[in-house]
C-alpha atoms as a PDB file:
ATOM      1  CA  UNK A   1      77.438 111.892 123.861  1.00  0.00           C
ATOM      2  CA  UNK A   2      80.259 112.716 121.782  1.00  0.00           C
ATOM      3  CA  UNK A   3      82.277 116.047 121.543  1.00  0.00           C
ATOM      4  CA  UNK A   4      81.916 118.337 119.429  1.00  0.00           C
ATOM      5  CA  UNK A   5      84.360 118.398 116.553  1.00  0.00           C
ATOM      6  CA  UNK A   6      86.587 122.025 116.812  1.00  0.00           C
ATOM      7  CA  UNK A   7      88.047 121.754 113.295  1.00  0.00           C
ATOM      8  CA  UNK A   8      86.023 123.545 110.382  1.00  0.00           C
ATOM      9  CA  UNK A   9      84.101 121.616 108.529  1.00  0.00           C
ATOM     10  CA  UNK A  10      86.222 122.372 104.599  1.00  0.00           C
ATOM     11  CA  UNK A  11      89.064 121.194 106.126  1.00  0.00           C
ATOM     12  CA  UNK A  12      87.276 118.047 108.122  1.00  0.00           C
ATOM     13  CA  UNK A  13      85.758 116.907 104.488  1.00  0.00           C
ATOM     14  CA  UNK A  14      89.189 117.297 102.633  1.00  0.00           C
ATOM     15  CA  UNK A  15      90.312 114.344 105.412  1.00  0.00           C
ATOM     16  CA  UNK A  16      87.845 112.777 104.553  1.00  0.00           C
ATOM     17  CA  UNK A  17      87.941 112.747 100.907  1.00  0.00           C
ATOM     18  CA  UNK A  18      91.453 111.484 100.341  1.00  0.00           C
ATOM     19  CA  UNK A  19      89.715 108.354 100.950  1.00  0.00           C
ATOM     20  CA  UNK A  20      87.745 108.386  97.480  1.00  0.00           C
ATOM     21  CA  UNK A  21      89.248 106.946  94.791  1.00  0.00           C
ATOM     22  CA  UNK A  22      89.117 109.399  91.828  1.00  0.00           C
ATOM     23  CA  UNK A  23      86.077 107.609  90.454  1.00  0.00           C
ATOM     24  CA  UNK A  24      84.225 108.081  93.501  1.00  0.00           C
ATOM     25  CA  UNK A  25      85.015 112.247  93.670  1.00  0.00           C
ATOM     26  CA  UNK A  26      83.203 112.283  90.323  1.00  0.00           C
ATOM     27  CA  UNK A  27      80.639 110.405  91.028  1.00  0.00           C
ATOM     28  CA  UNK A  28      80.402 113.090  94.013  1.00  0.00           C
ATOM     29  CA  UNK A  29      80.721 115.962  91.812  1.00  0.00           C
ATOM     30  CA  UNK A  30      77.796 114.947  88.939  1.00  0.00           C
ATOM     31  CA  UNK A  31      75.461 113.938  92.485  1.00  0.00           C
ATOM     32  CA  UNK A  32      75.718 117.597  93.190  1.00  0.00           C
ATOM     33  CA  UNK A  33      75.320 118.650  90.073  1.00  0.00           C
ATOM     34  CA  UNK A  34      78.841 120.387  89.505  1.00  0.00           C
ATOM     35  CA  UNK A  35      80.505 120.208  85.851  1.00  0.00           C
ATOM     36  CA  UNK A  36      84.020 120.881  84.457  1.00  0.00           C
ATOM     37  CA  UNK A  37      85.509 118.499  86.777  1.00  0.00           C
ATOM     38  CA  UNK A  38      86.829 115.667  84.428  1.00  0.00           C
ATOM     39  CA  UNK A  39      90.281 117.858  84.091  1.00  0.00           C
ATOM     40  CA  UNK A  40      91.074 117.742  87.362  1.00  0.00           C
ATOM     41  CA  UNK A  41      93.796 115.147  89.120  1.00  0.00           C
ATOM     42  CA  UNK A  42      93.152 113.496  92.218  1.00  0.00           C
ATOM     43  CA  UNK A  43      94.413 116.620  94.404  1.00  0.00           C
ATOM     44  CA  UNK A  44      93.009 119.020  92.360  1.00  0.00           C
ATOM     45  CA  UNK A  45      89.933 117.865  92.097  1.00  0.00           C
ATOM     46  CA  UNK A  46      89.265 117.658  96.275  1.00  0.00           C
ATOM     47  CA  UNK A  47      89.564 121.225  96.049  1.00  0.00           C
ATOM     48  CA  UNK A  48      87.328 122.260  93.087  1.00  0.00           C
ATOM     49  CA  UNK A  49      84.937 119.509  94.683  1.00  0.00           C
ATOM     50  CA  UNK A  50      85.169 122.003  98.296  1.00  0.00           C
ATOM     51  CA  UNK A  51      85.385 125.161  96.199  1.00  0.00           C
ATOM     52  CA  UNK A  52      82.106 124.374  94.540  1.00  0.00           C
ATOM     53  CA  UNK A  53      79.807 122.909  97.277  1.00  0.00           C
ATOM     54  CA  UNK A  54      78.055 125.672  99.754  1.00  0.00           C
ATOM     55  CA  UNK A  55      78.418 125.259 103.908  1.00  0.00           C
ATOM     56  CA  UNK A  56      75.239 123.667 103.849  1.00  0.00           C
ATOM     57  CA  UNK A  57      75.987 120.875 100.936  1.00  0.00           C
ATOM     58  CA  UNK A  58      79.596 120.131 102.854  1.00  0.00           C
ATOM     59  CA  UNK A  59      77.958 119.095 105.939  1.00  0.00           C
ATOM     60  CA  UNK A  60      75.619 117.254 104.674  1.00  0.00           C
ATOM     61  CA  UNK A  61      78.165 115.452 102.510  1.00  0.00           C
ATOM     62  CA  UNK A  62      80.087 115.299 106.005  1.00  0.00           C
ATOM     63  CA  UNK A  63      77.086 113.559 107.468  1.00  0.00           C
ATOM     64  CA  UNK A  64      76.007 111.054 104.714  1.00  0.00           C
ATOM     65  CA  UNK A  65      80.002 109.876 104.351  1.00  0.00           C
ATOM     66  CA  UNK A  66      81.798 110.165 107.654  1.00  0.00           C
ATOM     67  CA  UNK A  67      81.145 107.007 109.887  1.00  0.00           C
ATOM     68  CA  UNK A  68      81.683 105.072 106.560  1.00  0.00           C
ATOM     69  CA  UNK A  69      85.041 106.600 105.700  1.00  0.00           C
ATOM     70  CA  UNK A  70      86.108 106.204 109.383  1.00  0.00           C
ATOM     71  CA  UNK A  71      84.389 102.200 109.681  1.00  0.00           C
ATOM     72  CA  UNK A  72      86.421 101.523 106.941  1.00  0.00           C
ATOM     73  CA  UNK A  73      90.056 102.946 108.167  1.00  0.00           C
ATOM     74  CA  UNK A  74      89.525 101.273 111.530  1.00  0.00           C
ATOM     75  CA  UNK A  75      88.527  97.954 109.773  1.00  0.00           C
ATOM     76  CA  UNK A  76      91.974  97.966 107.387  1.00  0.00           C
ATOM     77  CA  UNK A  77      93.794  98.995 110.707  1.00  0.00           C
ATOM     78  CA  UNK A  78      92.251  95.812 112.574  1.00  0.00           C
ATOM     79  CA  UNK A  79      93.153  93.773 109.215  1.00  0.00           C
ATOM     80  CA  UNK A  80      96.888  94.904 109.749  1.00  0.00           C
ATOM     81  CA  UNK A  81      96.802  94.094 113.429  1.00  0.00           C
ATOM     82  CA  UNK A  82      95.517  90.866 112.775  1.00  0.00           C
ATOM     83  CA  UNK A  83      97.335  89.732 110.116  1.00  0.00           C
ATOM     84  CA  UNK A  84      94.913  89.984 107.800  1.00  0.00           C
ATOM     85  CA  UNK A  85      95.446  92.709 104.652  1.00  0.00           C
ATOM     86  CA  UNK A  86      98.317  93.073 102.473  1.00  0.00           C
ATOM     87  CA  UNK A  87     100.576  95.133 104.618  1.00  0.00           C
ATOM     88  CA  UNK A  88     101.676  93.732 108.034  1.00  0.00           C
ATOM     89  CA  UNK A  89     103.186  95.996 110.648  1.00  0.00           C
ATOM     90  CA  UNK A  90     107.253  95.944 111.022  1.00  0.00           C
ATOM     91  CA  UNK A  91     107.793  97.764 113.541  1.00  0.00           C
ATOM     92  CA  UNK A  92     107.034 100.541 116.403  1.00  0.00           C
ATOM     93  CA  UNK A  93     109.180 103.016 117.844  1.00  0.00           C
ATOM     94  CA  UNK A  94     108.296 105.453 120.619  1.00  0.00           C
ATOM     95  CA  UNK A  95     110.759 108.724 119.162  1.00  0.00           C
ATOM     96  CA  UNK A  96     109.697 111.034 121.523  1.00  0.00           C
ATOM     97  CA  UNK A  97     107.251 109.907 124.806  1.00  0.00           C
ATOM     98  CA  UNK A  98     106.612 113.351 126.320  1.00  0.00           C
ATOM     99  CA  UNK A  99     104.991 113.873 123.265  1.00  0.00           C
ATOM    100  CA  UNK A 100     103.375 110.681 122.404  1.00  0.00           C
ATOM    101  CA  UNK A 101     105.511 110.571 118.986  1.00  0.00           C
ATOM    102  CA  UNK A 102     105.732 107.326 117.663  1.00  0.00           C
ATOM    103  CA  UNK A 103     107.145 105.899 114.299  1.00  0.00           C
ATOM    104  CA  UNK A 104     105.395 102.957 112.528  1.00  0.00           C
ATOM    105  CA  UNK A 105     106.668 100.641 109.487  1.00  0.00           C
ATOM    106  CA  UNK A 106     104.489  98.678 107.685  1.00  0.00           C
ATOM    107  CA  UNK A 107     105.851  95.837 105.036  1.00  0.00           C
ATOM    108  CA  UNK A 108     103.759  94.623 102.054  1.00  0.00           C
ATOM    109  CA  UNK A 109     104.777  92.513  99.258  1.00  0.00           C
ATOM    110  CA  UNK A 110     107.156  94.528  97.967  1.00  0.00           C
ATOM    111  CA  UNK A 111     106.714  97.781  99.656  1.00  0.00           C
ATOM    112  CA  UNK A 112     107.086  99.763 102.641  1.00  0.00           C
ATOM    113  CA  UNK A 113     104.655 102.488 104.082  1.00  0.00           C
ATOM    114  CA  UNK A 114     106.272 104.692 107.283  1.00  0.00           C
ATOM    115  CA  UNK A 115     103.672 106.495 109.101  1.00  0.00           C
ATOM    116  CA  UNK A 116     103.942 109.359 111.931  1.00  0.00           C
ATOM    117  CA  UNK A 117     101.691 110.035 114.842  1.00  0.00           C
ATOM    118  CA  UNK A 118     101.304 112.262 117.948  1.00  0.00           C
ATOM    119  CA  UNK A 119      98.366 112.710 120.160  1.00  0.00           C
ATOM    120  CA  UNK A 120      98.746 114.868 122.807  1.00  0.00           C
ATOM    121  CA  UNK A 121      96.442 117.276 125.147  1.00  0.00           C
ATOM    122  CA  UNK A 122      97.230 120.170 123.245  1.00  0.00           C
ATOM    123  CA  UNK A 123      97.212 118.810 119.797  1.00  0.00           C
ATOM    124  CA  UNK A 124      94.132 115.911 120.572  1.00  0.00           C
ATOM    125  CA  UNK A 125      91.260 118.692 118.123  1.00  0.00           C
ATOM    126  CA  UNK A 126      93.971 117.636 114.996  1.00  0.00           C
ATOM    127  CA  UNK A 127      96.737 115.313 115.425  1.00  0.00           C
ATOM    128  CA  UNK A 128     100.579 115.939 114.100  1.00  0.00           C
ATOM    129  CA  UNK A 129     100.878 113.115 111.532  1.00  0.00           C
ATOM    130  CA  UNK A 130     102.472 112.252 108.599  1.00  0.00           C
ATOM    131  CA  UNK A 131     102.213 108.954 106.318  1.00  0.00           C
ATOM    132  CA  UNK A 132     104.244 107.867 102.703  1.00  0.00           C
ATOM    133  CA  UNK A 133     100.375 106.218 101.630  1.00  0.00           C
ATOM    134  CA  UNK A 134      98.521 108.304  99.108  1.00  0.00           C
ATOM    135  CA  UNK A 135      95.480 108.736 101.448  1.00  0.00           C
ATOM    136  CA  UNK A 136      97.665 109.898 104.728  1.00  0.00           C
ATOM    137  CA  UNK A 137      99.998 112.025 102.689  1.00  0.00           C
ATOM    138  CA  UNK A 138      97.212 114.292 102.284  1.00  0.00           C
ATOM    139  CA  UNK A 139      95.821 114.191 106.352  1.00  0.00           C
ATOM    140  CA  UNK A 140      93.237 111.347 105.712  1.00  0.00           C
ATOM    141  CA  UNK A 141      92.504 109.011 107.851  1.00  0.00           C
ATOM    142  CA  UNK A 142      94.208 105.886 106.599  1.00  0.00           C
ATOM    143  CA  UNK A 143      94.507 102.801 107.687  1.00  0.00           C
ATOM    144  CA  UNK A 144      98.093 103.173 109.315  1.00  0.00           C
ATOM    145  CA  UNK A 145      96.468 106.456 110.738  1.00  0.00           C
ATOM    146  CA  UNK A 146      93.925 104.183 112.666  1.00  0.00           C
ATOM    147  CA  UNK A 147      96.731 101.428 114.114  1.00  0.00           C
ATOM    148  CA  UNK A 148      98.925 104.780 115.861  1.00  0.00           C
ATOM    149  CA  UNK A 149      95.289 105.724 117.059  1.00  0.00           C
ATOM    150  CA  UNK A 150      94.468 102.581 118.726  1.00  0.00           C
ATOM    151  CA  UNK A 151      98.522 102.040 120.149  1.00  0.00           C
ATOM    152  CA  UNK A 152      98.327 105.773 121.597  1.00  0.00           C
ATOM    153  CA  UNK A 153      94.469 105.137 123.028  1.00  0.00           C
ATOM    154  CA  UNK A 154      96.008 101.466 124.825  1.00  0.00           C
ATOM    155  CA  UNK A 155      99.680 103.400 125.761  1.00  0.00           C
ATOM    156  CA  UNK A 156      96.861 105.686 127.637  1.00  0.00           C
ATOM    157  CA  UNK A 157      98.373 108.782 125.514  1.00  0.00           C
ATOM    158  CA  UNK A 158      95.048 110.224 125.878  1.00  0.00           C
ATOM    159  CA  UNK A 159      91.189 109.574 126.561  1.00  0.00           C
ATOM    160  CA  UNK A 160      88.595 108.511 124.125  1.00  0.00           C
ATOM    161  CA  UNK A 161      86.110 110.926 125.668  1.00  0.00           C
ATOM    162  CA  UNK A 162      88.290 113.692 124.616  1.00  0.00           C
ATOM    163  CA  UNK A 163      88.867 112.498 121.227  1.00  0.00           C
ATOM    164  CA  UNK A 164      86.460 114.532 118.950  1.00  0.00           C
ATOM    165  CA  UNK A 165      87.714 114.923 115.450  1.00  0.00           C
ATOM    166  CA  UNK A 166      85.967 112.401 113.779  1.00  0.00           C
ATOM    167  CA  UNK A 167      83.026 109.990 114.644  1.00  0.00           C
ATOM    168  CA  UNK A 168      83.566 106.042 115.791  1.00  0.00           C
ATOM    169  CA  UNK A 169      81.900 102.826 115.467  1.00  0.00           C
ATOM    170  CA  UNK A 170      79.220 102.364 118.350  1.00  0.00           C
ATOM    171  CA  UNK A 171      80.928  98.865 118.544  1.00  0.00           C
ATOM    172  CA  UNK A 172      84.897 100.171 118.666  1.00  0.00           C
ATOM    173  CA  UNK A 173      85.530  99.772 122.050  1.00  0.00           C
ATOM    174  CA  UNK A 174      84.423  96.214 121.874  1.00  0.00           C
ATOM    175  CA  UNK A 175      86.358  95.918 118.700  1.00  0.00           C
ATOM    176  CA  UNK A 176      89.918  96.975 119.997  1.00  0.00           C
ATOM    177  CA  UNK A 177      89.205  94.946 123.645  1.00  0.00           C
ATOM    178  CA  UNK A 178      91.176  91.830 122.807  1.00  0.00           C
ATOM    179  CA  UNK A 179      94.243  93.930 121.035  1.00  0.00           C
ATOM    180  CA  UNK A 180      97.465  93.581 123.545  1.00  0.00           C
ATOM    181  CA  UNK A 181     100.495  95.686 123.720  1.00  0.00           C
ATOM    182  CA  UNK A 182     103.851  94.587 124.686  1.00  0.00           C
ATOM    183  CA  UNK A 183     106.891  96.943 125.764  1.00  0.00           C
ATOM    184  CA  UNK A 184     110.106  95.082 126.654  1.00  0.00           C
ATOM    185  CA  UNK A 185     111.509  96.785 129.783  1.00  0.00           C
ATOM    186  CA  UNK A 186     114.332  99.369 127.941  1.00  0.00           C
ATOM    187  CA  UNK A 187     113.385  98.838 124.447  1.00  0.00           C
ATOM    188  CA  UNK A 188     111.574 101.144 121.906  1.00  0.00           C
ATOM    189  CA  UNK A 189     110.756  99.197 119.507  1.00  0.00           C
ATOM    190  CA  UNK A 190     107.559  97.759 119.887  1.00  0.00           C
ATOM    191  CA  UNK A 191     104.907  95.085 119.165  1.00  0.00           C
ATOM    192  CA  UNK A 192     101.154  94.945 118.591  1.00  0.00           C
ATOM    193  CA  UNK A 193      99.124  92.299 118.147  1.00  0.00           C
ATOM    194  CA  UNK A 194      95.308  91.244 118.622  1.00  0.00           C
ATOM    195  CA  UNK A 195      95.046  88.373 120.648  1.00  0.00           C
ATOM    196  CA  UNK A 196      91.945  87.429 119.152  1.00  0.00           C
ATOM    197  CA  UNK A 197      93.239  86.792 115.612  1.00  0.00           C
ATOM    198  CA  UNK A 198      93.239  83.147 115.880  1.00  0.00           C
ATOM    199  CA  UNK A 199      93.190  82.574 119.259  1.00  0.00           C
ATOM    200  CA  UNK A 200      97.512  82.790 119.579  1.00  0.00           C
ATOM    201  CA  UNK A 201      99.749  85.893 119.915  1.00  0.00           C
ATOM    202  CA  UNK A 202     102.801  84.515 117.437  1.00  0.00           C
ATOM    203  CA  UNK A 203     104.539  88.086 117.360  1.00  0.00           C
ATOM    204  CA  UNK A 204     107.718  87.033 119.270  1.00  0.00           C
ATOM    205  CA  UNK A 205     107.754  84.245 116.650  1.00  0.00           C
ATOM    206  CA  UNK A 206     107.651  85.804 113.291  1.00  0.00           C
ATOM    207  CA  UNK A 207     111.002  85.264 111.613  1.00  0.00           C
ATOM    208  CA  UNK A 208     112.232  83.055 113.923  1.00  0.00           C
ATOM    209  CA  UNK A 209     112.823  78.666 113.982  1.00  0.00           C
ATOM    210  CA  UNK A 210     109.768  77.257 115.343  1.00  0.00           C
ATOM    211  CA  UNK A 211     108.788  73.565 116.050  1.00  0.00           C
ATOM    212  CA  UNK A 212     104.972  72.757 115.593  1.00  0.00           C
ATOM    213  CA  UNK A 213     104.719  70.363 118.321  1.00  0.00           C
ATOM    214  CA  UNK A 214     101.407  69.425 117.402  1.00  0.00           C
ATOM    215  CA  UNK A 215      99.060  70.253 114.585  1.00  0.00           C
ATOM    216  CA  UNK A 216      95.573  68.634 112.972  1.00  0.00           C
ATOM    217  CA  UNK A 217      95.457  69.032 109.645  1.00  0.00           C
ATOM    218  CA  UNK A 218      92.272  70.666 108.031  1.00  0.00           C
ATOM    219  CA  UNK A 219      92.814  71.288 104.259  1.00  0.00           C
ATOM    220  CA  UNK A 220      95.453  70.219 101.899  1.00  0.00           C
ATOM    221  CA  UNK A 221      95.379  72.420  98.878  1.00  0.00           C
ATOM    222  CA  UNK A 222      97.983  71.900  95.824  1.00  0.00           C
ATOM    223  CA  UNK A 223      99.422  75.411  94.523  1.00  0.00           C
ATOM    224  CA  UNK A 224     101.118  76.256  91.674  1.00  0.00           C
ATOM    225  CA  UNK A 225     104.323  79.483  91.234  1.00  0.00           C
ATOM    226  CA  UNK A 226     105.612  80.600  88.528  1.00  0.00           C
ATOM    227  CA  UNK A 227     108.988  82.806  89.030  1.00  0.00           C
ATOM    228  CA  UNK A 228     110.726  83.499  85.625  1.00  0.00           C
ATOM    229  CA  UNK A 229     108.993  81.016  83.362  1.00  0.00           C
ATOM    230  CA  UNK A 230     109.309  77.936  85.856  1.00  0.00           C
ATOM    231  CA  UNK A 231     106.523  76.473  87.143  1.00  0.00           C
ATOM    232  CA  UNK A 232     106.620  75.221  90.987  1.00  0.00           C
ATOM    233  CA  UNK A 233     103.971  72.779  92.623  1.00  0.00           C
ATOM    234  CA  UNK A 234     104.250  73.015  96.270  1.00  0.00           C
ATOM    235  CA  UNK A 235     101.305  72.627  99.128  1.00  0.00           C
ATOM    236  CA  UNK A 236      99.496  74.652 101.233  1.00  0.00           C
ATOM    237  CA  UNK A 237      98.144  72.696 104.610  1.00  0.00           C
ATOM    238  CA  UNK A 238      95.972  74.091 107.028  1.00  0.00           C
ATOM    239  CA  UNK A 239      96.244  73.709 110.622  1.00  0.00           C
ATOM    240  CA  UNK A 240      94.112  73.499 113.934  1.00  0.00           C
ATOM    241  CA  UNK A 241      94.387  73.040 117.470  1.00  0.00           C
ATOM    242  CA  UNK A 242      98.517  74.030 117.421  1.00  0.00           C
ATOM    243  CA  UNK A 243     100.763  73.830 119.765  1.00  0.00           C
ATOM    244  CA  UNK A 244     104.205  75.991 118.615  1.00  0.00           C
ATOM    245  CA  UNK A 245     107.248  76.757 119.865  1.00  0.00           C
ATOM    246  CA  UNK A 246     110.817  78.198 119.432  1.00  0.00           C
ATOM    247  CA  UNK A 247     112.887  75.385 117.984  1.00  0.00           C
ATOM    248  CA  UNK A 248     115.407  74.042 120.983  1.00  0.00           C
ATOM    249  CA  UNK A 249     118.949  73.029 120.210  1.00  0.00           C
ATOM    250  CA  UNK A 250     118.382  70.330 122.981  1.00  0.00           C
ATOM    251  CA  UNK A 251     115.165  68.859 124.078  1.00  0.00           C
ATOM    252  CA  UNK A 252     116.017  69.795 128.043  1.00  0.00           C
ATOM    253  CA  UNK A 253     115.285  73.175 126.886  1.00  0.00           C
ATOM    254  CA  UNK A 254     112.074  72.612 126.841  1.00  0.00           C
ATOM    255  CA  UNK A 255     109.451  74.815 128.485  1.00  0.00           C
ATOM    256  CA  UNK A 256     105.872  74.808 129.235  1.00  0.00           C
ATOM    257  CA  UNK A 257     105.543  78.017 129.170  1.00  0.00           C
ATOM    258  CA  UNK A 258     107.191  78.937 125.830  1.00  0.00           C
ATOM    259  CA  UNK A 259     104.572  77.006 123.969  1.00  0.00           C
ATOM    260  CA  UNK A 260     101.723  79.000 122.431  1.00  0.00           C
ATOM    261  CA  UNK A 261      98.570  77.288 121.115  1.00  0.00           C
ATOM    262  CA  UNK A 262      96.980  78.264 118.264  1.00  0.00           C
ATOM    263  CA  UNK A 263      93.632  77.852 116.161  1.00  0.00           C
ATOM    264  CA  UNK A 264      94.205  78.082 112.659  1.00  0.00           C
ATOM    265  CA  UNK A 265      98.315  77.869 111.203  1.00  0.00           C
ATOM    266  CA  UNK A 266      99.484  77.149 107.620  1.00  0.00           C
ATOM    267  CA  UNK A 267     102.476  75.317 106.415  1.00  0.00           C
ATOM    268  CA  UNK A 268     103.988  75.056 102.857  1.00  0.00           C
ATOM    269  CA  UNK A 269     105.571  71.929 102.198  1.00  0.00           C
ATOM    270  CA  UNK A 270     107.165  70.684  98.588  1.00  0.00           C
ATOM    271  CA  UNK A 271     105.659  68.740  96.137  1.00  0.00           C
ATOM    272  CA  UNK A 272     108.508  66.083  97.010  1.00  0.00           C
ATOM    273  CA  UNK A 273     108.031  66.051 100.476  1.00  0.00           C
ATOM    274  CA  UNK A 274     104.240  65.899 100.108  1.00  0.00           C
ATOM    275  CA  UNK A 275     104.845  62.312  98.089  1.00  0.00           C
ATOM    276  CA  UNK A 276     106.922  60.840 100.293  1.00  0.00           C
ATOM    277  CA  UNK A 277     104.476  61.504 103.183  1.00  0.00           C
ATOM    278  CA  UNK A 278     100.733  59.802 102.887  1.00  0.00           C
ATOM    279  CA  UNK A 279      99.448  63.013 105.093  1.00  0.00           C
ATOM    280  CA  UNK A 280      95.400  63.079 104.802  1.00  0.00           C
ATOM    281  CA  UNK A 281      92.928  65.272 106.457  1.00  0.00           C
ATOM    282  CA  UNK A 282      92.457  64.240 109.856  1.00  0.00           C
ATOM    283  CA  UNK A 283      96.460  63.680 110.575  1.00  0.00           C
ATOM    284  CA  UNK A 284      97.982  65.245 113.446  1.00  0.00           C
ATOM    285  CA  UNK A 285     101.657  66.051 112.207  1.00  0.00           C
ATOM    286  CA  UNK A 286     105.286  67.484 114.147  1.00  0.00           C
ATOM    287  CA  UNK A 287     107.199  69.723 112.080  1.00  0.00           C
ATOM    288  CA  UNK A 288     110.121  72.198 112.095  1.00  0.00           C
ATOM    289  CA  UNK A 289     110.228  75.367 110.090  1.00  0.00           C
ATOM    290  CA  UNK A 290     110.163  79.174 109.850  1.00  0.00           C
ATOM    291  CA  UNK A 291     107.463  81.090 110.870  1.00  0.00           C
ATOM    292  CA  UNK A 292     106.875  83.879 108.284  1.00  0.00           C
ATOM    293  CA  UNK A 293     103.882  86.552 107.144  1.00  0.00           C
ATOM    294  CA  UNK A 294     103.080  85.556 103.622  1.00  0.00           C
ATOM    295  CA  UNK A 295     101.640  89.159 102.102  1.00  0.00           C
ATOM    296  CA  UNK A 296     100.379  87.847  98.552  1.00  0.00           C
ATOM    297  CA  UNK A 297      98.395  84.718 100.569  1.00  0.00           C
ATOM    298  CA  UNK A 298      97.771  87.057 103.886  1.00  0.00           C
ATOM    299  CA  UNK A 299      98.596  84.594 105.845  1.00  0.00           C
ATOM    300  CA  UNK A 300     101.038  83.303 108.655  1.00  0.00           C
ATOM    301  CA  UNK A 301     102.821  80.506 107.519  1.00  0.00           C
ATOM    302  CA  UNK A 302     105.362  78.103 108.271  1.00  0.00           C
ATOM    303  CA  UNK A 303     107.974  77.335 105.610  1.00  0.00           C
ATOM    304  CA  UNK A 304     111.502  75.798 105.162  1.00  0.00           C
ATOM    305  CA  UNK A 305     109.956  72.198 106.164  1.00  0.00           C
ATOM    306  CA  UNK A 306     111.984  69.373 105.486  1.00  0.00           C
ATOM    307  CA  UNK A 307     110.592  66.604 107.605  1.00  0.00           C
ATOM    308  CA  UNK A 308     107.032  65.529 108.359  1.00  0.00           C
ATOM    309  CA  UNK A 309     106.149  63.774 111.820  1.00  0.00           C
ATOM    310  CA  UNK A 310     103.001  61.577 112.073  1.00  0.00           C
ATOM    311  CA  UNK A 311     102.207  61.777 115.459  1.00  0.00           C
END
């Protein structure tokens, strides 16, 4: 049974509705029958939206909305963990652990989001947070809101029974299960990943000179760029049943125990080296490279290959 929420229910619904889109908080406004809203900006409009609804109306607005509002910030946070939306997390830094504050950065294209969270005994009813997105800057519950959630529930910075601000999933315990958190002895800067993304944990990896000791290719697909009027063909392959690495100055270097298997890994490769390699579907292939996050594919990729290995 869940507890019961000790924030008012005005200021519970204005969380929630820096979710909506503009569009959507008309749409709200002409279901309950209020006028005179089209003047309003975003901001604005939340509160003539509160001003004008009774007790009653808010929590039944409260009711209809909330577990979709909430399924929907957890689900972009899981997206981030896994790799999966347009943003991809940076970094972590514990600022202050008595108090559970921790510092997140987020990267996107051509972006960056910082967000602020602390959860803490006293504070557990409404958080302290802070966030540069245009749904956290106002309290909601964004996306970046819902990754400090789950690293302070696994850092054990407080209880989910306890936790009664908003509603959760029924399934969000099974959800969060296979996300792992490592803490270098020392260091504050942190990483999270979800283990079951694609079967591999590749965050020690990211940035870094990797060797794909093994990979079976699944899908070769031809791509075009274009990057101030010149056109670029290069190819996207698709990987399964990896086997990566750190790339070794000298083969005794070699450990068992550094290599990470994977289930699904793409690789870029030029339109050059593609002809001068007859790779097909069905090829297992070596190759060295960088392992990057690719924001405007959302994917983790390996690029900067210059030789291709039949193996």
């Amino acid at each position: 049974m869940s507890k019961i929420r000790k924030l008012d229910d005005r200021t519970y619904l204005s969380y929630l509705l820096q979710s909506f889109n503009i569009e959507k908080l008309k749409k709200t406004c002409k279901e309950f029958g209020i006028k005179g809203y089209s003047k309003f900006k975003k901001k604005d409009l939340v509160e003539y939206l509160l001003d004008s609804l009774s007790e009653e109306e808010i929590s039944a607005l409260i009711k209809e909305k909330e577990l979709n509002i909430i399924s929907e910030g957890i689900q972009s946070a899981i997206d981030k963990i896994k790799g999966k939306d347009r943003e991809s997390i940076k970094d972590i830094k514990i600022i202050n652990l008595n108090n559970h504050e921790i510092e997140f950065g987020f990267k996107g294209m051509n972006w960056e989001t910082n967000s602020f969270l602390s959860i803490t005994e006293d504070n557990i009813g409404d958080p302290e947070r802070d966030c540069d997105c245009r749904i956290g800057s106002e309290m909601g519950f964004c996306g970046h809101f819902w990754v400090g959630f789950i690293f302070s529930l696994k850092q054990d910075y407080f209880k989910l029974s306890n936790w009664s601000l908003t509603v959760l999933p029924d399934n969000f315990n099974e959800t969060i299960k296979s996300i792992n958190i490592s803490a270098p002895d020392g260091k504050t800067s942190i990483k999270i990943s979800n283990g079951s993304s694609d079967g591999s944990d590749f965050s020690n990896l990211f940035e870094q000179s990797i060797t794909i000791y093994e990979g079976k290719i699944t899908n070769i697909e031809q791509k075009e760029q274009v990057f101030q009027e010149k056109i670029t063909i290069y190819f996207l392959i698709s990987l399964t049943n990896i086997k990566i690495g750190p790339r070794l100055q000298k083969k005794s270097d070699y450990k068992e125990e550094d290599i990470i298997e994977a289930n699904d890994l793409a690789i870029r490769i030029s339109e050059k080296l593609k002809e001068e390699n007859d790779i097909k579907i069905g090829d297992k292939i070596k190759v060295n490279g960088k392992l990057q996050r690719d924001n405007f594919l959302r994917l983790n990729i390996v690029k900067n290959i210059r030789k291709i290995e039949l193996i």
